[in-house]
N, C-alpha and C. Protein backbone atom coordinates (compact mmCIF):
# COMPACT_ATOMS: atom_id res chain seq x y z
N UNK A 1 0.85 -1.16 0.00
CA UNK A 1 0.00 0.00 0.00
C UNK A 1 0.91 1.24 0.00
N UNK A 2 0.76 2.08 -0.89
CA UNK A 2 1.58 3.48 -1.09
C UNK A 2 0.83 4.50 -0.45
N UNK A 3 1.37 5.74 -0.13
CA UNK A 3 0.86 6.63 0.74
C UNK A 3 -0.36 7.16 0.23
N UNK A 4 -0.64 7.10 -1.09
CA UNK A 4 -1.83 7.60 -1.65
C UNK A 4 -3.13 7.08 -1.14
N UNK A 5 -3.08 5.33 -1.15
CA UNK A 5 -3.79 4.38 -0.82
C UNK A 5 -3.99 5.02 1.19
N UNK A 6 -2.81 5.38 1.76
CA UNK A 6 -3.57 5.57 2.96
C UNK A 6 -4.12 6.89 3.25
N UNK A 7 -3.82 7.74 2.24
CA UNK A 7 -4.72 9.39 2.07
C UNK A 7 -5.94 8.59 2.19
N UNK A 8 -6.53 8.28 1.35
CA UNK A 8 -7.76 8.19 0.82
C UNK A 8 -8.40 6.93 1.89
N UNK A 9 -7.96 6.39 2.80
CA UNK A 9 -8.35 5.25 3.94
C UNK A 9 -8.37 7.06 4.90
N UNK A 10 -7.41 7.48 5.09
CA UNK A 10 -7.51 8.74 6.46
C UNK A 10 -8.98 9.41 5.54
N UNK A 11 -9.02 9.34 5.16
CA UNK A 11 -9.72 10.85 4.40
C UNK A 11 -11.41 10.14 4.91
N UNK A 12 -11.18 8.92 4.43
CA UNK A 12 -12.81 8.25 4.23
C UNK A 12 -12.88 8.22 5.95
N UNK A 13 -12.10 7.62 6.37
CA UNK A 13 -12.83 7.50 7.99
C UNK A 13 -12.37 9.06 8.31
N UNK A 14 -11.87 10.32 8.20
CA UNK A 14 -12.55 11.33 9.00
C UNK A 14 -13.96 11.91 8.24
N UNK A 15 -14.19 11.55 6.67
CA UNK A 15 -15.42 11.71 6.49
C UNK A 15 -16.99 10.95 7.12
N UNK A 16 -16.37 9.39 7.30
CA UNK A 16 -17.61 9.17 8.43
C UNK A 16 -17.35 9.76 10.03
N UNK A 17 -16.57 9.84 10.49
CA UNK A 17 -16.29 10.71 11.39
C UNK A 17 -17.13 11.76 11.53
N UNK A 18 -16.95 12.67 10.83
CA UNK A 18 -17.83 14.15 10.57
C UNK A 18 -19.20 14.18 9.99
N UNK A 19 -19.50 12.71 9.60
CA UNK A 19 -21.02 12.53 9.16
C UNK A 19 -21.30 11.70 10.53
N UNK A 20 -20.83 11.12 11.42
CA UNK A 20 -21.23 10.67 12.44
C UNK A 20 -21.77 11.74 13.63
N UNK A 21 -20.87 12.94 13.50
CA UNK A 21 -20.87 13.98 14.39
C UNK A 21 -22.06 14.82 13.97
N UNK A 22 -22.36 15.30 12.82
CA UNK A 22 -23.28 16.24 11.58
C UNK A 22 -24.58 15.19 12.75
N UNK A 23 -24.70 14.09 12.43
CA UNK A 23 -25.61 13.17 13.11
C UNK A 23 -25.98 13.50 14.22
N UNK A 24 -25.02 13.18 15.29
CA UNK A 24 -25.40 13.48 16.08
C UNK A 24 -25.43 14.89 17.13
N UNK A 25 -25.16 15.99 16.08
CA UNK A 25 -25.81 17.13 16.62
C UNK A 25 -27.08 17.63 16.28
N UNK A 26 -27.24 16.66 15.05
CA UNK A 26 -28.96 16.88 14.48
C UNK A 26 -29.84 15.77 15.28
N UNK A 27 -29.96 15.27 15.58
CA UNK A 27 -30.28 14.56 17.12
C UNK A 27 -30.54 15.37 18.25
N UNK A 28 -29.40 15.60 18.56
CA UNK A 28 -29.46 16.54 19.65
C UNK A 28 -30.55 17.99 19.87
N UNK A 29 -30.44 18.52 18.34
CA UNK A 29 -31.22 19.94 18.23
C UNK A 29 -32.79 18.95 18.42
N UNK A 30 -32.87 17.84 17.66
CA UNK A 30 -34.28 17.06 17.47
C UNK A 30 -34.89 17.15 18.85
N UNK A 31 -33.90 16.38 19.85
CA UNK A 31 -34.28 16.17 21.05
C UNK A 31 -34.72 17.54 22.14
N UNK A 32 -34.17 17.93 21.39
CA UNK A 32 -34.59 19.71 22.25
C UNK A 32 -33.56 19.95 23.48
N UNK A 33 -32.41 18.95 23.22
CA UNK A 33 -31.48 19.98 24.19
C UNK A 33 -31.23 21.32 24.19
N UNK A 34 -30.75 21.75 25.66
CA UNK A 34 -31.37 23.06 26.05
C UNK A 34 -29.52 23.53 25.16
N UNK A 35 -29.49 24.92 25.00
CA UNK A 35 -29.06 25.78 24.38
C UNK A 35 -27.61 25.70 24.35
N UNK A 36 -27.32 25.55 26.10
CA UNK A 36 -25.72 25.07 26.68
C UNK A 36 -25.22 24.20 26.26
N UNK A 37 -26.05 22.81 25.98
CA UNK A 37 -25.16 22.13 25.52
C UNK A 37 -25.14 21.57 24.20
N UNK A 38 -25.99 22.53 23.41
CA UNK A 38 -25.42 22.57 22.01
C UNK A 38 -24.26 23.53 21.36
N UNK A 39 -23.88 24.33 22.57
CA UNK A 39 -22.86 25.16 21.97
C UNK A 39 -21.55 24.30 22.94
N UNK A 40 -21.31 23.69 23.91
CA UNK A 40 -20.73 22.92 24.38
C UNK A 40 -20.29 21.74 23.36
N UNK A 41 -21.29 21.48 22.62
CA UNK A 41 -20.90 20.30 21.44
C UNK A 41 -19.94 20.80 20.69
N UNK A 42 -20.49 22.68 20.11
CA UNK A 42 -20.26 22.71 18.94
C UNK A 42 -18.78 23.19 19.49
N UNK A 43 -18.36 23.94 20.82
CA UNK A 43 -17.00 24.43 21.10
C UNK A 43 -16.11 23.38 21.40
N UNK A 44 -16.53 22.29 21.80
CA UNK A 44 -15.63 21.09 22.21
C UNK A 44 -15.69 19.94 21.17
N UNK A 45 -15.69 19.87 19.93
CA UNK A 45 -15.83 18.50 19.49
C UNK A 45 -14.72 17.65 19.36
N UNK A 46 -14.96 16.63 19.34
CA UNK A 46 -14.37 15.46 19.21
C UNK A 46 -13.54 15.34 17.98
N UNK A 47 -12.24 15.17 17.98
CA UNK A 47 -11.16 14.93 16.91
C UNK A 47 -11.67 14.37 15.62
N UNK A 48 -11.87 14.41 14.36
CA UNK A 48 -12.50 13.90 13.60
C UNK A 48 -11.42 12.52 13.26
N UNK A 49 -10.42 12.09 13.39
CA UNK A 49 -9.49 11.29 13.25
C UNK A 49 -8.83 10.92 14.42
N UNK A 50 -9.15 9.62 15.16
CA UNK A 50 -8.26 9.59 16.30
C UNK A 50 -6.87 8.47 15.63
N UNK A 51 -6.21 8.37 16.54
CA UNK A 51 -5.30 7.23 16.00
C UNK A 51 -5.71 5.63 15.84
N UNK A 52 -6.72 5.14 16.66
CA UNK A 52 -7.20 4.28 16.93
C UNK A 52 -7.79 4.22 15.32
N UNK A 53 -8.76 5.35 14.64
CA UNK A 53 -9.36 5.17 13.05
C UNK A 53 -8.14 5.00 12.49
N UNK A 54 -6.88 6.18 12.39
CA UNK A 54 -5.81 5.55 11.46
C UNK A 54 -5.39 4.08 11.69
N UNK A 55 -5.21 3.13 12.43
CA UNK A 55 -4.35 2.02 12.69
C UNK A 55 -5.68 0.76 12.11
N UNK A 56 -7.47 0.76 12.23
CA UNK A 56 -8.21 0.63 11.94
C UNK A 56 -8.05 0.78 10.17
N UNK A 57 -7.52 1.73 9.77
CA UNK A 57 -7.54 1.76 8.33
C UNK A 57 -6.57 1.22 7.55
N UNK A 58 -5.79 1.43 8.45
CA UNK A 58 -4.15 0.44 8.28
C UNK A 58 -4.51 -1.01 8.33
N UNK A 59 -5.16 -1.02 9.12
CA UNK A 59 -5.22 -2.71 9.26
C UNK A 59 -6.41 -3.43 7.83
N UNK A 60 -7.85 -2.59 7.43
CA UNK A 60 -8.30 -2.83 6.51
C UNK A 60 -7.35 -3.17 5.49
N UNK A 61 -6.51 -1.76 5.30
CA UNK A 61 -5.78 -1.50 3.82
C UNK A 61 -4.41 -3.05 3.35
N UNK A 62 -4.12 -2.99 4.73
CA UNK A 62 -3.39 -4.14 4.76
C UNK A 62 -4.18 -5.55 4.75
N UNK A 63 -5.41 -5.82 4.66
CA UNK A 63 -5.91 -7.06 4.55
C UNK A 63 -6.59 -6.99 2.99
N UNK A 64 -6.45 -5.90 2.42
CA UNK A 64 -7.33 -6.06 1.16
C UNK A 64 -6.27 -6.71 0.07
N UNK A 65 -7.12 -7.14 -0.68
CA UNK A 65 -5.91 -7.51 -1.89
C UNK A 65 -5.91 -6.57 -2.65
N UNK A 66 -4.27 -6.60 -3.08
CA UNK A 66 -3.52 -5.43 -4.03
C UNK A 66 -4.81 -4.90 -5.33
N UNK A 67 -4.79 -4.23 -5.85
CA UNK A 67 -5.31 -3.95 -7.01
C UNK A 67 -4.54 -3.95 -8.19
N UNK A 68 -4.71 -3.91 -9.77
CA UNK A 68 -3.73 -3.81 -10.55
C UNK A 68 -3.31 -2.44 -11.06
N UNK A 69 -2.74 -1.96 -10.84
CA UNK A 69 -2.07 -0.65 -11.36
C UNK A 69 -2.04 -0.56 -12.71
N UNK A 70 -2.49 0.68 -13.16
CA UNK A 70 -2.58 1.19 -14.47
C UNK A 70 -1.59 1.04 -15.09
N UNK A 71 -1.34 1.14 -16.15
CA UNK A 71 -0.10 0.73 -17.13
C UNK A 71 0.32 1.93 -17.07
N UNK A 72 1.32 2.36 -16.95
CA UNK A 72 2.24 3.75 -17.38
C UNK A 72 2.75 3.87 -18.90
């Protein structure tokens, strides 16, 4: 796996990351939490990439089989 291959593994899990979060602050407004702690969400959030997702993507990328590379 070349570094490109793990851009695009980082990239996809902080995009569910940030669609997980998008989630669950639209939840939150649903539920009618009170005012504090929707701005508490929005000033403190959660890392969109922890290391635990990179090593998780590492470990996918490393179990998939190779693909064939374009001809140059």
């Amino acid at each position: 796996m070349d570094s490109r291959d793990r851009l695009i593994l980082a990239l996809a899990a902080q995009l569910r990351a940030e669609r997980q979060t998008r989630q669950a602050f639209a939840e939150a407004v649903r539920s009618g939490l009170g005012r504090e702690v929707m701005v508490a969400m929005l000033e403190d959030p959660v890392p969109a990439i922890t290391q635990l997702d990179l090593m998780a993507a590492d470990a996918v990328a490393a179990a998939a089989p190779p693909y064939p590379r374009a001809a140059a």
